[in-house]
C-alpha atoms as a PDB file:
ATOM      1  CA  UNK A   1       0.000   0.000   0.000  1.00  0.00           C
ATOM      2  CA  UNK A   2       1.222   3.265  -0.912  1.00  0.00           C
ATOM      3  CA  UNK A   3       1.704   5.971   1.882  1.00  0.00           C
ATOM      4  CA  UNK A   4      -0.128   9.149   1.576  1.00  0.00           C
ATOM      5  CA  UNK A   5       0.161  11.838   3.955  1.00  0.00           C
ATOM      6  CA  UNK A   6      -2.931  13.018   3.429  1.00  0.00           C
ATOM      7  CA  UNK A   7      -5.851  12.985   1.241  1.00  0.00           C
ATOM      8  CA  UNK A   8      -7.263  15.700  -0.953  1.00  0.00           C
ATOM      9  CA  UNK A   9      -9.146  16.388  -3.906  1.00  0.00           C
ATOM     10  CA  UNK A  10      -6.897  19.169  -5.095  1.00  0.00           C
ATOM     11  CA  UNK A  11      -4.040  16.624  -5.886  1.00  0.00           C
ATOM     12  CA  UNK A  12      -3.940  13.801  -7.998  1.00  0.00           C
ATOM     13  CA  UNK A  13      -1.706  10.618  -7.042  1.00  0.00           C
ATOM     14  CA  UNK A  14       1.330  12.801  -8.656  1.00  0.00           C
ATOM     15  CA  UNK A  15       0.589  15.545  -6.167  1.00  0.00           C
ATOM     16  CA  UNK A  16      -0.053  17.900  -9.621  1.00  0.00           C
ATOM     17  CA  UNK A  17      -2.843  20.501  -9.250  1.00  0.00           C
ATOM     18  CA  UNK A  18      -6.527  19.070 -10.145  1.00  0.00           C
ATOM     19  CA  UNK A  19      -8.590  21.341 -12.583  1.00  0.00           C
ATOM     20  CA  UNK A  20     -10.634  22.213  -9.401  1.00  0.00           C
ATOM     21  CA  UNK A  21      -7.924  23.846  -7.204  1.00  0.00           C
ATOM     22  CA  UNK A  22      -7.208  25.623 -10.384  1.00  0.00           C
ATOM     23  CA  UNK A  23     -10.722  26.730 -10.185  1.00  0.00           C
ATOM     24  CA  UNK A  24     -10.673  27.357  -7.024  1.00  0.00           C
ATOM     25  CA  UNK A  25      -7.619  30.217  -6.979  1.00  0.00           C
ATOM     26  CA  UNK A  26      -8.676  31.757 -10.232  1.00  0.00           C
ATOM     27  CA  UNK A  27     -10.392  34.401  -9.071  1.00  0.00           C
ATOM     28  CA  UNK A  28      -7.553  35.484  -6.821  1.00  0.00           C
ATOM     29  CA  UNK A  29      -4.856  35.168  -9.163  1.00  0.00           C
ATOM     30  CA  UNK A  30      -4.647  38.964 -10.332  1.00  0.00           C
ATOM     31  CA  UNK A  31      -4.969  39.924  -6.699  1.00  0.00           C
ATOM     32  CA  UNK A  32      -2.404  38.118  -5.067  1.00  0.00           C
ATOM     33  CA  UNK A  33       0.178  39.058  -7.999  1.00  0.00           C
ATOM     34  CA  UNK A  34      -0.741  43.163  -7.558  1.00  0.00           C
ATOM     35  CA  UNK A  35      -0.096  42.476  -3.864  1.00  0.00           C
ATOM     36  CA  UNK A  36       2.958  40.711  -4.654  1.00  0.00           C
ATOM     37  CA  UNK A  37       4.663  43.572  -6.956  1.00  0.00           C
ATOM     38  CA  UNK A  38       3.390  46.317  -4.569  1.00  0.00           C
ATOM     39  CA  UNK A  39       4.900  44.776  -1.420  1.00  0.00           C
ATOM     40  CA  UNK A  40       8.126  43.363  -3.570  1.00  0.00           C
ATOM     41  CA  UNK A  41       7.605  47.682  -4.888  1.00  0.00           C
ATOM     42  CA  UNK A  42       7.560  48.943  -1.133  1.00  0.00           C
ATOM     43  CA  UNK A  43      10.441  46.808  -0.281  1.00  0.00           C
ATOM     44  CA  UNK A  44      12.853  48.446  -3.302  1.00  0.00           C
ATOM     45  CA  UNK A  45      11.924  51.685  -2.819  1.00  0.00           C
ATOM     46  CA  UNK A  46      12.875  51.563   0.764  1.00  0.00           C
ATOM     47  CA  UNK A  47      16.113  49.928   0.002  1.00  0.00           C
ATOM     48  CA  UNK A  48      17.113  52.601  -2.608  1.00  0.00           C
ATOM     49  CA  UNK A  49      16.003  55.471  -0.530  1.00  0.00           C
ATOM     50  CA  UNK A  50      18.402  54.466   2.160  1.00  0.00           C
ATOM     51  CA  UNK A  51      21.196  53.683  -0.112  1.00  0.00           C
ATOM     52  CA  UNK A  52      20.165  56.921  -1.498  1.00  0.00           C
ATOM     53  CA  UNK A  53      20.107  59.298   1.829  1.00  0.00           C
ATOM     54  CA  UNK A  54      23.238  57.075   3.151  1.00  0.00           C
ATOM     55  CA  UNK A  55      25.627  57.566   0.093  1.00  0.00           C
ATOM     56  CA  UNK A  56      24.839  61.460   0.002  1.00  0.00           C
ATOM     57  CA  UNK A  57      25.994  61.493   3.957  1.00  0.00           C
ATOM     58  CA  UNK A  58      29.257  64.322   4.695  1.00  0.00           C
ATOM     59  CA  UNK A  59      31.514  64.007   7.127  1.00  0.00           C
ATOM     60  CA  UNK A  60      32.772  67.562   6.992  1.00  0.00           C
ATOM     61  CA  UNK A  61      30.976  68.554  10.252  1.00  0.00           C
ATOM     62  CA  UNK A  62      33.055  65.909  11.993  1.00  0.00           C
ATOM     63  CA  UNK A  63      35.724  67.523  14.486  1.00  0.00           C
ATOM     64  CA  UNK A  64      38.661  64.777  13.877  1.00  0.00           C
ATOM     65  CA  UNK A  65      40.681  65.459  17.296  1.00  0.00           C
ATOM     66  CA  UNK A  66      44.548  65.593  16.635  1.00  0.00           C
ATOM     67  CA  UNK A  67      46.723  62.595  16.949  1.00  0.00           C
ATOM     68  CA  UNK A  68      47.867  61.527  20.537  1.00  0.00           C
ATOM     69  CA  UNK A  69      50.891  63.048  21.761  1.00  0.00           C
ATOM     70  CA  UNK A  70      52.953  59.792  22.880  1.00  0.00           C
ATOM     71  CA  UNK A  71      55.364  60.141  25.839  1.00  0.00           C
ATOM     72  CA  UNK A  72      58.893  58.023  25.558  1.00  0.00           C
ATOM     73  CA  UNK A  73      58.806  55.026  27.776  1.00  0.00           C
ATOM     74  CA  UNK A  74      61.065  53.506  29.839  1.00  0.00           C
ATOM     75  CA  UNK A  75      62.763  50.495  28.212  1.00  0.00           C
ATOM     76  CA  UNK A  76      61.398  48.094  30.063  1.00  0.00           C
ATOM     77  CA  UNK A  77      58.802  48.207  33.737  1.00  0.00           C
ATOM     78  CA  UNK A  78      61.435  46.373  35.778  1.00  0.00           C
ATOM     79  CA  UNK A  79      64.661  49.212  34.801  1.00  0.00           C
ATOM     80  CA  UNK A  80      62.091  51.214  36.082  1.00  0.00           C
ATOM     81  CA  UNK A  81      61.810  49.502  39.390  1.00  0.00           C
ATOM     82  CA  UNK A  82      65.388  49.345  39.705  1.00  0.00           C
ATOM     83  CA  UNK A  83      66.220  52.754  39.234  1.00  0.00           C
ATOM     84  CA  UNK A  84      63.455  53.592  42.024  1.00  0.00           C
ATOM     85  CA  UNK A  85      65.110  51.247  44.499  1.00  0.00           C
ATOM     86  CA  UNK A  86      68.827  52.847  43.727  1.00  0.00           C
ATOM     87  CA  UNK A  87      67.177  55.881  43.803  1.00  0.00           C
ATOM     88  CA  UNK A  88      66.190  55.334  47.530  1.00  0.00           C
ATOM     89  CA  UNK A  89      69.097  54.092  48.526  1.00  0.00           C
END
């Protein structure tokens, strides 16, 4: 016996649409594909608007602070020490 999941007139044995589900979504065929290209529309235009806004963005209000002075260090942390403790003595 062959296993079917389920059972249903809309499919045939090959699980291929029946003339009645075909029918049956006619009349919302031109619906659903407006609603399709307007929300597919809605979704481009608000990716090319932000590219849009984003790519026209300046920078030249943007205080860059100066580089960080840098102070010599001691060769190493432990000359350091040592001079300290001849230092005190």
């Amino acid at each position: 016996m062959v296993y079917r999941p389920f059972r249903s007139t809309y499919y045939d044995a090959q699980m291929r649409a029946s003339p009645a589900l075909l029918r049956a979504r006619a009349p919302y065929l031109v619906k659903n594909t407006i609603t399709g290209i307007a929300i597919c529309g809605v979704a481009i235009g608000i990716y090319s608007y932000t590219i849009r806004v984003i790519s026209q963005d300046e920078f030249d209000d943007v205080i860059v602070p100066d580089e960080p002075v840098k102070h010599p260090q001691a060769s190493s942390t432990t000359e350091g020490v040592k001079q300290a403790v001849a230092a005190g003595k």
